[in-house]
PDB file of N, CA and C in Angstrom:
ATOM      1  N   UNK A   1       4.270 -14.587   1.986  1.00  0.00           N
ATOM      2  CA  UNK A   1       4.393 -15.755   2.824  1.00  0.00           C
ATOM      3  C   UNK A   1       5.873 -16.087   2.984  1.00  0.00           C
ATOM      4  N   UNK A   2       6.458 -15.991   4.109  1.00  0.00           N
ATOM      5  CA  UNK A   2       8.128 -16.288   4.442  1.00  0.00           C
ATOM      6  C   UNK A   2       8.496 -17.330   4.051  1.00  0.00           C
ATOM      7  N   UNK A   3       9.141 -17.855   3.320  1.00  0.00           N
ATOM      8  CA  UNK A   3       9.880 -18.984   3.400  1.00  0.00           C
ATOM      9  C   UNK A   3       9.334 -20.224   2.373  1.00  0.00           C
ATOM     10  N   UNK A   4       8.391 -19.898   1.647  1.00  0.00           N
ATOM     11  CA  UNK A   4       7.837 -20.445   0.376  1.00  0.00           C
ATOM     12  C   UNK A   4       8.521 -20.800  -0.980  1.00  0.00           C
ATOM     13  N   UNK A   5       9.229 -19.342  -1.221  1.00  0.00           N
ATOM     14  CA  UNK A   5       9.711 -19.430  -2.262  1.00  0.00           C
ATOM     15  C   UNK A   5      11.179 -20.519  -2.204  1.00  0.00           C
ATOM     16  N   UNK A   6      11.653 -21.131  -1.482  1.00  0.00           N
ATOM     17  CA  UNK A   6      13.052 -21.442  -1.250  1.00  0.00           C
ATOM     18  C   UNK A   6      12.722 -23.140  -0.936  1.00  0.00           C
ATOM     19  N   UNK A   7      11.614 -23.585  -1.046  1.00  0.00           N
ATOM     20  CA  UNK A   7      10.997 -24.783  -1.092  1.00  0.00           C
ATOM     21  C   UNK A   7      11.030 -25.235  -3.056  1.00  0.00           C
ATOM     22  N   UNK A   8      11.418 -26.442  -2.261  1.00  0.00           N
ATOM     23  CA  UNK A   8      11.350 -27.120  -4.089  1.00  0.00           C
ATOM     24  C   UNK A   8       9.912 -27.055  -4.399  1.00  0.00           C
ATOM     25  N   UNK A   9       9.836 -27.146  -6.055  1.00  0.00           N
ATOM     26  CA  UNK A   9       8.609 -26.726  -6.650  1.00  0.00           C
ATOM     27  C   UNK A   9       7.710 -28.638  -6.311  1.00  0.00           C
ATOM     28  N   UNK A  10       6.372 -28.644  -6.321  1.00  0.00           N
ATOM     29  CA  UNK A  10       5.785 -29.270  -6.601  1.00  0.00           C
ATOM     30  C   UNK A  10       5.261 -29.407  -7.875  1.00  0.00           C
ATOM     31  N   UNK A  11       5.230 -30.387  -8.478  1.00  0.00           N
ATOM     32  CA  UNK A  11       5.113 -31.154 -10.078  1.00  0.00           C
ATOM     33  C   UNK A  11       3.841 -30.917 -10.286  1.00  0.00           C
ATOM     34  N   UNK A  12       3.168 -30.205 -11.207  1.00  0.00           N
ATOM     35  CA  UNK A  12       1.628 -30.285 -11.620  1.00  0.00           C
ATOM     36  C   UNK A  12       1.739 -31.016 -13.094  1.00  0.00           C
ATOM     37  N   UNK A  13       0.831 -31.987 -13.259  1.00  0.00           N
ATOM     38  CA  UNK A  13       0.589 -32.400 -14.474  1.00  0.00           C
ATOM     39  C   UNK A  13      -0.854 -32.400 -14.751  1.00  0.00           C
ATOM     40  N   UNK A  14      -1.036 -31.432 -15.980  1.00  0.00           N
ATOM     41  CA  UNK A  14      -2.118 -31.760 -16.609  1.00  0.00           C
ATOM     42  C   UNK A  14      -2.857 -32.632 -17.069  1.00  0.00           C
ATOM     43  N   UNK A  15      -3.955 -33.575 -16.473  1.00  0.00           N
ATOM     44  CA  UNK A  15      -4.501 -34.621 -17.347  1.00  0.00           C
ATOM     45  C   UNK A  15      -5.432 -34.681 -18.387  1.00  0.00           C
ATOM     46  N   UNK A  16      -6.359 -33.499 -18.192  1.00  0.00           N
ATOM     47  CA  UNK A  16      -7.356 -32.879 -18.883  1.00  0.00           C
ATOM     48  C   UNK A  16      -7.300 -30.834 -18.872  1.00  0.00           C
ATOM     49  N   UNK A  17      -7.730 -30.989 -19.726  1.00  0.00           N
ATOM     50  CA  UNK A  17      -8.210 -29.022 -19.676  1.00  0.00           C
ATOM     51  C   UNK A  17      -8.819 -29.029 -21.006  1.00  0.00           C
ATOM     52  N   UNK A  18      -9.838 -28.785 -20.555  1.00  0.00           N
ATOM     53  CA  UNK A  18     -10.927 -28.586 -21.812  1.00  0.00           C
ATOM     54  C   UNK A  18     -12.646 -27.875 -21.434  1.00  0.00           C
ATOM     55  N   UNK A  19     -13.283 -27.789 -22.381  1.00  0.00           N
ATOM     56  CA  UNK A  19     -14.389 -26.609 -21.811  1.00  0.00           C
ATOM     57  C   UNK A  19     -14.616 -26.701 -20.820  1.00  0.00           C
ATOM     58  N   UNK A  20     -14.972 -27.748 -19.859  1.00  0.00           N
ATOM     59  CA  UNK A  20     -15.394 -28.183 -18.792  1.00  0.00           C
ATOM     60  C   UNK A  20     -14.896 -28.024 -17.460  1.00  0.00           C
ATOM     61  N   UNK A  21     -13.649 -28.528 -17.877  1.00  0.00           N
ATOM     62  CA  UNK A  21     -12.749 -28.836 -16.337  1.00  0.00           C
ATOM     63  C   UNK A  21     -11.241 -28.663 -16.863  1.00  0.00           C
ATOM     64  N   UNK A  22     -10.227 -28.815 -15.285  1.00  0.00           N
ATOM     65  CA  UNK A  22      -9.361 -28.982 -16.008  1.00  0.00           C
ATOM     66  C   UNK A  22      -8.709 -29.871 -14.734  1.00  0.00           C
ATOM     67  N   UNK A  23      -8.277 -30.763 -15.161  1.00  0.00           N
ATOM     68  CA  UNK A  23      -7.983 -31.987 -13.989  1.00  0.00           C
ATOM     69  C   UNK A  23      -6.366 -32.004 -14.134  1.00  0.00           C
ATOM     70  N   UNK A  24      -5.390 -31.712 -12.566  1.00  0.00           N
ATOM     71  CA  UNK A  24      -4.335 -31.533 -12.590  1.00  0.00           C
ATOM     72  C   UNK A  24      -3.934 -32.631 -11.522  1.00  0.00           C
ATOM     73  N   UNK A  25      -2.630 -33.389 -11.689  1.00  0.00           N
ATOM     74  CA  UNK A  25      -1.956 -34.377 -10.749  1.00  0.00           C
ATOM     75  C   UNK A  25      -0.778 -33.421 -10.165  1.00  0.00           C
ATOM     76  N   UNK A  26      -1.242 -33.417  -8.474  1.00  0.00           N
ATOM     77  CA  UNK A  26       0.019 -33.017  -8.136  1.00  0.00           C
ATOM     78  C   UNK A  26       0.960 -33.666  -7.314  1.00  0.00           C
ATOM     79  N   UNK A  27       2.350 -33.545  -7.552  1.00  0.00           N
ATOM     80  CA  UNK A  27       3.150 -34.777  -7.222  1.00  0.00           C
ATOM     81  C   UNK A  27       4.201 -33.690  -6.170  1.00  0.00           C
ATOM     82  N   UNK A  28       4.219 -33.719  -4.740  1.00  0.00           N
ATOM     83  CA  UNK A  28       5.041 -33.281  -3.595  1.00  0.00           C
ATOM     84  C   UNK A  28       5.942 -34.444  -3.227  1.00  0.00           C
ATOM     85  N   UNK A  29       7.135 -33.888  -3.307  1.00  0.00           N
ATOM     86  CA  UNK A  29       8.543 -34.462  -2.399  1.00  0.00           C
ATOM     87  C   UNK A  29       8.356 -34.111  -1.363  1.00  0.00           C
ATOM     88  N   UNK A  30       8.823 -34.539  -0.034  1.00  0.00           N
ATOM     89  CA  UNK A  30       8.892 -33.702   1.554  1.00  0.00           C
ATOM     90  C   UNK A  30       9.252 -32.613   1.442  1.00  0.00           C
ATOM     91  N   UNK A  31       8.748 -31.647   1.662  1.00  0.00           N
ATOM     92  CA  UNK A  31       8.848 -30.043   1.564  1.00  0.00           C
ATOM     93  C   UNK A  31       8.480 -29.028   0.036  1.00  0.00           C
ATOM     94  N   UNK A  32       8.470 -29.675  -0.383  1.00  0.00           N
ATOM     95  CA  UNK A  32       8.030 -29.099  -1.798  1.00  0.00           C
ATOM     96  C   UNK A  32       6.336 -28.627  -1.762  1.00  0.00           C
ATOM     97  N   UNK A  33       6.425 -27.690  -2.396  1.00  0.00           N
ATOM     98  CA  UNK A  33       5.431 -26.761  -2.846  1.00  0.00           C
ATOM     99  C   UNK A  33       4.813 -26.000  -3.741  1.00  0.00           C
ATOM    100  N   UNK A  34       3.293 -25.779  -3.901  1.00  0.00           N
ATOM    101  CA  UNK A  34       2.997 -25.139  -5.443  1.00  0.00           C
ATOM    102  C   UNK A  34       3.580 -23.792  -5.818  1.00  0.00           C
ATOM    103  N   UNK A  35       3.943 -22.563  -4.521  1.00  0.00           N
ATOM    104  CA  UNK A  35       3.813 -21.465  -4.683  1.00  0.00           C
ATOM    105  C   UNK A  35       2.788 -20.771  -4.288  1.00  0.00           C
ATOM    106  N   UNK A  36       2.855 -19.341  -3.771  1.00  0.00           N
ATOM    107  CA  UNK A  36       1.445 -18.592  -3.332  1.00  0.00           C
ATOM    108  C   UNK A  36       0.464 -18.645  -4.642  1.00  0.00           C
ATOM    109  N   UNK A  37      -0.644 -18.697  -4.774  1.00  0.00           N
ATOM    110  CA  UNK A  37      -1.155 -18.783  -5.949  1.00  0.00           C
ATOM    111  C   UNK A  37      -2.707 -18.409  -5.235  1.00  0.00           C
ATOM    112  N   UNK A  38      -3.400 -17.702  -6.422  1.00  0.00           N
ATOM    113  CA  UNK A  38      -5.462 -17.668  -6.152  1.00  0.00           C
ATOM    114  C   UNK A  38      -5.523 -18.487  -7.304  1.00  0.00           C
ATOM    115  N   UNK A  39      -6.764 -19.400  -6.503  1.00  0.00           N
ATOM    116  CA  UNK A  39      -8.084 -20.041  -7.459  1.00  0.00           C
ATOM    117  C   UNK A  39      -8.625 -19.396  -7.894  1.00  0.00           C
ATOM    118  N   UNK A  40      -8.883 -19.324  -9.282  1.00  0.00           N
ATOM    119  CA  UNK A  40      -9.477 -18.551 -10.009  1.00  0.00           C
ATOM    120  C   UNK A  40     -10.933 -19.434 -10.519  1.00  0.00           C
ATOM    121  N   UNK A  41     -10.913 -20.363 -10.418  1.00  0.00           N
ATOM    122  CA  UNK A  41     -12.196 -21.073 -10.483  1.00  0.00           C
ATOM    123  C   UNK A  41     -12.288 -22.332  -9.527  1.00  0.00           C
ATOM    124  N   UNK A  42     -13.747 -22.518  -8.619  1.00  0.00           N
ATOM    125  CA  UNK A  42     -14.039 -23.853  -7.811  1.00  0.00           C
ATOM    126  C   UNK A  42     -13.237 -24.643  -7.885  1.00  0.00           C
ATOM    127  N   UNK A  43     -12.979 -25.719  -7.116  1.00  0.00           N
ATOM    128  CA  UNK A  43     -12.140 -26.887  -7.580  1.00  0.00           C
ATOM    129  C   UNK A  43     -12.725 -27.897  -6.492  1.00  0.00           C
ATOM    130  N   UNK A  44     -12.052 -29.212  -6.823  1.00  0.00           N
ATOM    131  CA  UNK A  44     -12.369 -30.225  -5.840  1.00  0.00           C
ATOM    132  C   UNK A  44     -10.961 -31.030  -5.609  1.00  0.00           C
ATOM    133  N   UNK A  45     -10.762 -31.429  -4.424  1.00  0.00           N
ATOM    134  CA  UNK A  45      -9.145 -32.230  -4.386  1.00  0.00           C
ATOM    135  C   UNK A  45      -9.357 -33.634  -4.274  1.00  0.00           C
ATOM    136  N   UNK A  46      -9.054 -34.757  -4.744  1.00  0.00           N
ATOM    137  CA  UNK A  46      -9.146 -35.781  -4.375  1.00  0.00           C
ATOM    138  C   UNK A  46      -7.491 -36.233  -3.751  1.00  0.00           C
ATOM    139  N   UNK A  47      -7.365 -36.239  -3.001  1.00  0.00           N
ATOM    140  CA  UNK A  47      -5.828 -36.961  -2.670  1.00  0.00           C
ATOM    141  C   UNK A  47      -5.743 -38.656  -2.927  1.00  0.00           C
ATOM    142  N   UNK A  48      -4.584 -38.461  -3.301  1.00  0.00           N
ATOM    143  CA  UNK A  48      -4.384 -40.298  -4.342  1.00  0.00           C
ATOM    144  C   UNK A  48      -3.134 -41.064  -3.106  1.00  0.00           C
ATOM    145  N   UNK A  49      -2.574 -40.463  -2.156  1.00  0.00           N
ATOM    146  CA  UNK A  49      -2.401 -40.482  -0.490  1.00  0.00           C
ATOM    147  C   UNK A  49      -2.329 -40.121   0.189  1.00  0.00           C
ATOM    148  N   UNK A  50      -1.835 -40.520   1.663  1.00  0.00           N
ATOM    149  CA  UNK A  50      -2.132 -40.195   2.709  1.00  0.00           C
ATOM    150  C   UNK A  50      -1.457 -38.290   2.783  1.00  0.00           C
ATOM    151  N   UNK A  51      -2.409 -37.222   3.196  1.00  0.00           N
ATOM    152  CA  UNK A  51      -1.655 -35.758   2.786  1.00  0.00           C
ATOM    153  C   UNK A  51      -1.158 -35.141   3.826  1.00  0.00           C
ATOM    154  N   UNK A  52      -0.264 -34.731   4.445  1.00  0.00           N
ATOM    155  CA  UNK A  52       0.258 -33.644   5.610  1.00  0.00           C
ATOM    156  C   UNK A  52       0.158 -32.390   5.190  1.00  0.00           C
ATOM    157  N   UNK A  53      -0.324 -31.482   4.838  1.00  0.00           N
ATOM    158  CA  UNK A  53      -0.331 -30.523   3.949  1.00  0.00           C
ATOM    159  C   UNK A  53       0.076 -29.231   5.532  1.00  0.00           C
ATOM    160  N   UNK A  54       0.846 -28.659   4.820  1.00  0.00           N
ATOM    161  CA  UNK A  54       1.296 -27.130   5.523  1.00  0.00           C
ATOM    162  C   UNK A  54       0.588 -25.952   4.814  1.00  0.00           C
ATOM    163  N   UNK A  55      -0.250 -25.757   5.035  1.00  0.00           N
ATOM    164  CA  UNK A  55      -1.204 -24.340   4.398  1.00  0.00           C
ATOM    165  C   UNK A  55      -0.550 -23.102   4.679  1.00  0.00           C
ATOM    166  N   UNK A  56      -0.167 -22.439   4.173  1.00  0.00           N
ATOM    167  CA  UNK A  56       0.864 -20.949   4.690  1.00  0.00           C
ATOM    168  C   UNK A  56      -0.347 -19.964   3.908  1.00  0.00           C
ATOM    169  N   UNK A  57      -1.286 -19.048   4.373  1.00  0.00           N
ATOM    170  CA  UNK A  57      -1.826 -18.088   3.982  1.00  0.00           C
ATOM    171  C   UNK A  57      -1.927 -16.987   4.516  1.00  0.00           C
ATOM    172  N   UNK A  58      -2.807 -15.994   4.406  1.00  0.00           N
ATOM    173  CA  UNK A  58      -3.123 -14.857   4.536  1.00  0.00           C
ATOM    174  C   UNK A  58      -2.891 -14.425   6.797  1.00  0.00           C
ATOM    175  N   UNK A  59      -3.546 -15.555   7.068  1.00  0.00           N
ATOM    176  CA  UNK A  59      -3.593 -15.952   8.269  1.00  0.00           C
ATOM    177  C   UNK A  59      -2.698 -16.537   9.077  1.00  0.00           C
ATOM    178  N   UNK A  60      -1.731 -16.760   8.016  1.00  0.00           N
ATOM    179  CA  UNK A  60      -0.637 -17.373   9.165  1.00  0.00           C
ATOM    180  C   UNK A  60      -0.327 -18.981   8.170  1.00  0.00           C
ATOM    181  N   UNK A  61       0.017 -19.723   9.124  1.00  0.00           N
ATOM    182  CA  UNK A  61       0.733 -21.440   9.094  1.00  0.00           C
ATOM    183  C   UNK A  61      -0.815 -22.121   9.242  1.00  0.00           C
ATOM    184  N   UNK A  62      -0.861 -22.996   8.985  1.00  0.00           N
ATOM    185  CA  UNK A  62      -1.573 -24.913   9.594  1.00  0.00           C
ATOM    186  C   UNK A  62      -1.678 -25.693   9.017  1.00  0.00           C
ATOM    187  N   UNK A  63      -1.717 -26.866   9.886  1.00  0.00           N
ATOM    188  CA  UNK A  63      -1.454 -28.185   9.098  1.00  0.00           C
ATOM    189  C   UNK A  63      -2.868 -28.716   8.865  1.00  0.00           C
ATOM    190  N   UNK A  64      -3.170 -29.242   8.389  1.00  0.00           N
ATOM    191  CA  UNK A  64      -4.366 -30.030   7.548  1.00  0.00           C
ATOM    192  C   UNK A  64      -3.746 -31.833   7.107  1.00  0.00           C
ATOM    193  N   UNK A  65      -3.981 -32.714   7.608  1.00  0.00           N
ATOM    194  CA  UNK A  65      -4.531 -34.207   7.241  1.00  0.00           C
ATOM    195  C   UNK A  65      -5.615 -34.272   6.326  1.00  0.00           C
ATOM    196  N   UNK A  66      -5.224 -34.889   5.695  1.00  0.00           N
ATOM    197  CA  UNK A  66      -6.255 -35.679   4.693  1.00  0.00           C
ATOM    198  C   UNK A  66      -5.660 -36.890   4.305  1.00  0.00           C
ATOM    199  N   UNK A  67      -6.272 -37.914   4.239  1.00  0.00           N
ATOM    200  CA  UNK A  67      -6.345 -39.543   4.070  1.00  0.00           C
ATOM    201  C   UNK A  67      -6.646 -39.557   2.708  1.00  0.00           C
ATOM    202  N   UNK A  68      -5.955 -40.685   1.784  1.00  0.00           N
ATOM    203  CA  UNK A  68      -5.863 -41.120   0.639  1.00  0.00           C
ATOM    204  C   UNK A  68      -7.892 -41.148   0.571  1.00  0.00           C
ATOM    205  N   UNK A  69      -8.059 -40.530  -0.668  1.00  0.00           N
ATOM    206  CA  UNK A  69      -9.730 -40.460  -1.258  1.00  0.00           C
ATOM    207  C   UNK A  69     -10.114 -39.521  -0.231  1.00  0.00           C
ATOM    208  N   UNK A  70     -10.070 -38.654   0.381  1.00  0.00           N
ATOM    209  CA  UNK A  70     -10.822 -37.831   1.206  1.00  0.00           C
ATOM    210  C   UNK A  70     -11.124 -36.862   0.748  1.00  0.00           C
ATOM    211  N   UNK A  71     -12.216 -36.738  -0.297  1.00  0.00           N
ATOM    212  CA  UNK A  71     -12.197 -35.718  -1.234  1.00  0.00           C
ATOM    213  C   UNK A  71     -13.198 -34.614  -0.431  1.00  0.00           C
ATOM    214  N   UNK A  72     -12.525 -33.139  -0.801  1.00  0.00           N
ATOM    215  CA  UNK A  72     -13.099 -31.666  -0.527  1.00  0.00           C
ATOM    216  C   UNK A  72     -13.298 -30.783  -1.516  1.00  0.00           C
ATOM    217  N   UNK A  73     -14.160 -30.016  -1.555  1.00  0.00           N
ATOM    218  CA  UNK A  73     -14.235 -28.604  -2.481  1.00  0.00           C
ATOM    219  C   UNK A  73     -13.973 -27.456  -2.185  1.00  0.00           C
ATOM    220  N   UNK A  74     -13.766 -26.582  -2.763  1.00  0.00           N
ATOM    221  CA  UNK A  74     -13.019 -24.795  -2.342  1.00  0.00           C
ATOM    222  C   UNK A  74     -13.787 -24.397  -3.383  1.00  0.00           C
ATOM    223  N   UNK A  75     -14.519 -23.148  -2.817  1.00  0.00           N
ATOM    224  CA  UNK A  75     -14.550 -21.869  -4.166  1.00  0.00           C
ATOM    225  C   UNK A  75     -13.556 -21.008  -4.618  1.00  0.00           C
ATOM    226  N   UNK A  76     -14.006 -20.512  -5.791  1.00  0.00           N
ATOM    227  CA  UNK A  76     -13.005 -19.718  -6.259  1.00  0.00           C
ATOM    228  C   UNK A  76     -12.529 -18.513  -5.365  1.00  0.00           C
ATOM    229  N   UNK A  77     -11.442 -18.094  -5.583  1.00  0.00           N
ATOM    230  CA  UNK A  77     -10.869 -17.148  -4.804  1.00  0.00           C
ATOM    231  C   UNK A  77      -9.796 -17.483  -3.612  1.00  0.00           C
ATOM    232  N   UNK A  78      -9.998 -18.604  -3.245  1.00  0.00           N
ATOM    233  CA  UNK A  78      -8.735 -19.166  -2.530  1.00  0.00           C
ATOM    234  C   UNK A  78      -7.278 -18.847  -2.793  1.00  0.00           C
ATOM    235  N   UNK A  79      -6.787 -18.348  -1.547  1.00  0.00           N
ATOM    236  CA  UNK A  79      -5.252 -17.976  -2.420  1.00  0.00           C
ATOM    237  C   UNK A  79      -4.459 -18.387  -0.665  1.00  0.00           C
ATOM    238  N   UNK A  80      -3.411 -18.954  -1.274  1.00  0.00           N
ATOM    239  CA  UNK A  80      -2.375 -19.805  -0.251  1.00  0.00           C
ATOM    240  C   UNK A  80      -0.951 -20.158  -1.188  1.00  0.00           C
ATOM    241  N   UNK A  81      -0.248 -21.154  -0.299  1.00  0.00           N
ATOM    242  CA  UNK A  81       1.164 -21.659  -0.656  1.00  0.00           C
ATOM    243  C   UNK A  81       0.811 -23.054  -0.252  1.00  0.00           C
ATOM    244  N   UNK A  82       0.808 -24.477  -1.011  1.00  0.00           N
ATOM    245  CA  UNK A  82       0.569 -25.471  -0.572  1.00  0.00           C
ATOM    246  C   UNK A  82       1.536 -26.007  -0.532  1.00  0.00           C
ATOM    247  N   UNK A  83       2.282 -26.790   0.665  1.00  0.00           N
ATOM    248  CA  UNK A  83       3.441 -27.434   1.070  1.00  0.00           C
ATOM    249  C   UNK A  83       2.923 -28.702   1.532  1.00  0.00           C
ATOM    250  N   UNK A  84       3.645 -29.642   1.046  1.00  0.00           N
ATOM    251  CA  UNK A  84       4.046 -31.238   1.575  1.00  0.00           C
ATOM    252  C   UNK A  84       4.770 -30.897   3.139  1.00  0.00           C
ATOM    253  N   UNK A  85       4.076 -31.327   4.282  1.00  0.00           N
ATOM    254  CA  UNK A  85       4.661 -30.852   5.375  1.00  0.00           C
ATOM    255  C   UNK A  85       4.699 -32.127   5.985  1.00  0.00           C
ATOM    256  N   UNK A  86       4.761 -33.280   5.383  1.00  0.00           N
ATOM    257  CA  UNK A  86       5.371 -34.748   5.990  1.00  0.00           C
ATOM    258  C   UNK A  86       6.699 -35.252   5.486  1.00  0.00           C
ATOM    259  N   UNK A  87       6.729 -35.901   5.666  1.00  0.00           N
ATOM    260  CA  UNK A  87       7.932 -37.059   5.888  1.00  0.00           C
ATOM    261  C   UNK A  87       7.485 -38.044   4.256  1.00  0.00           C
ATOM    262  N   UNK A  88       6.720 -38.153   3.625  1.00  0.00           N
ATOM    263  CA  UNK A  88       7.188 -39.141   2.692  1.00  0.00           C
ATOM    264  C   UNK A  88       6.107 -38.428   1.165  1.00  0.00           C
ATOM    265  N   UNK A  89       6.415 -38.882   0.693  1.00  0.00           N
ATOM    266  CA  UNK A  89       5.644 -38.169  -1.073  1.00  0.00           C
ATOM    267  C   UNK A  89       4.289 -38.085  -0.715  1.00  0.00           C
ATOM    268  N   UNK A  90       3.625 -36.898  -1.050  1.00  0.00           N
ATOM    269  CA  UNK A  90       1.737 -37.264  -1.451  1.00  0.00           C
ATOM    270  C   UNK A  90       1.672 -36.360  -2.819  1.00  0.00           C
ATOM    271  N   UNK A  91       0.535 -36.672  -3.385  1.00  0.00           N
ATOM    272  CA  UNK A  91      -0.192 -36.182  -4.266  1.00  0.00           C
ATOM    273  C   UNK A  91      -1.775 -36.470  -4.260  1.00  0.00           C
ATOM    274  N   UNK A  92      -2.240 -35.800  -5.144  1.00  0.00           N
ATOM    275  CA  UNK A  92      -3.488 -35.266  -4.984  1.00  0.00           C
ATOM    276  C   UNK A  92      -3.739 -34.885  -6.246  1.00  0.00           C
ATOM    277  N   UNK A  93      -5.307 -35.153  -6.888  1.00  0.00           N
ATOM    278  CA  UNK A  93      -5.802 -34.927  -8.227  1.00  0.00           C
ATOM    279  C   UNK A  93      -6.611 -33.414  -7.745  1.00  0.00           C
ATOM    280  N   UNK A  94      -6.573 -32.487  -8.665  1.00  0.00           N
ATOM    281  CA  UNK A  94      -7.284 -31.245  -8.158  1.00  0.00           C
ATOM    282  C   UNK A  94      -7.924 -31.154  -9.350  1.00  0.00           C
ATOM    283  N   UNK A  95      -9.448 -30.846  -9.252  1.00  0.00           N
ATOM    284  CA  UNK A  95     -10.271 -31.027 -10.433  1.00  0.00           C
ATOM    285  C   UNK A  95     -10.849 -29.361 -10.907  1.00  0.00           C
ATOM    286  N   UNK A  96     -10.639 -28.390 -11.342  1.00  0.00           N
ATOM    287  CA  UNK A  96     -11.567 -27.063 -11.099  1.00  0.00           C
ATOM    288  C   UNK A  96     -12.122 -27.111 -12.451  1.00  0.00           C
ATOM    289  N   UNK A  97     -13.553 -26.338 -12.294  1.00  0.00           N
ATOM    290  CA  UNK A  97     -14.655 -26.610 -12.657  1.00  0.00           C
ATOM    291  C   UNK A  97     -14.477 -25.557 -13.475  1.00  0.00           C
ATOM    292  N   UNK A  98     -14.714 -25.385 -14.380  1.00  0.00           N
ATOM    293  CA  UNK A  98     -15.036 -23.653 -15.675  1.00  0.00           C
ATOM    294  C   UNK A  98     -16.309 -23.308 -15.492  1.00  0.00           C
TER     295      UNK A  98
END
């Protein structure tokens, strides 16, 4: 994915990881990002605000909105670069399932 790596990192904090789940806070500056990465297990996102998200995958670029609580699920196997592609901070709780 072009131009990923040269983006500031996005902050993951662990809140939980244990048999069950493992519940991560992620905290984006404007342009910052997780890195290309695969889901290796289900997950669910809750965003904690408003999200501009820049999806860079397999397929190319797009942008994706999501509104503070607009919670979604992904199966495992997902693999992308998640970028903050607005103008002011979001984060988002990402929950994946064991």
């Amino acid at each position: 994915m072009p131009g990923y790596s040269a983006r500031p990192p996005a902050i993951p904090t662990i809140l939980i990881d244990d048999a069950v789940v493992r519940v991560t806070r992620w905290d984006f500056e404007p342009g910052a990002a997780t890195g290309h990465h695969v889901h290796g297990m289900g997950y669910v996102v809750v965003p904690m605000t408003d999200c501009q998200f820049l999806i860079e995958d397999a397929g190319g670029e797009r942008r994706v909105t999501s509104k503070a609580g607009e919670v979604y699920r992904r199966d495992a196997g997902v693999e992308h670069n998640v970028v903050n592609g607005g103008a002011e901070p979001m984060s988002f709780i990402e929950i994946e399932y064991k």
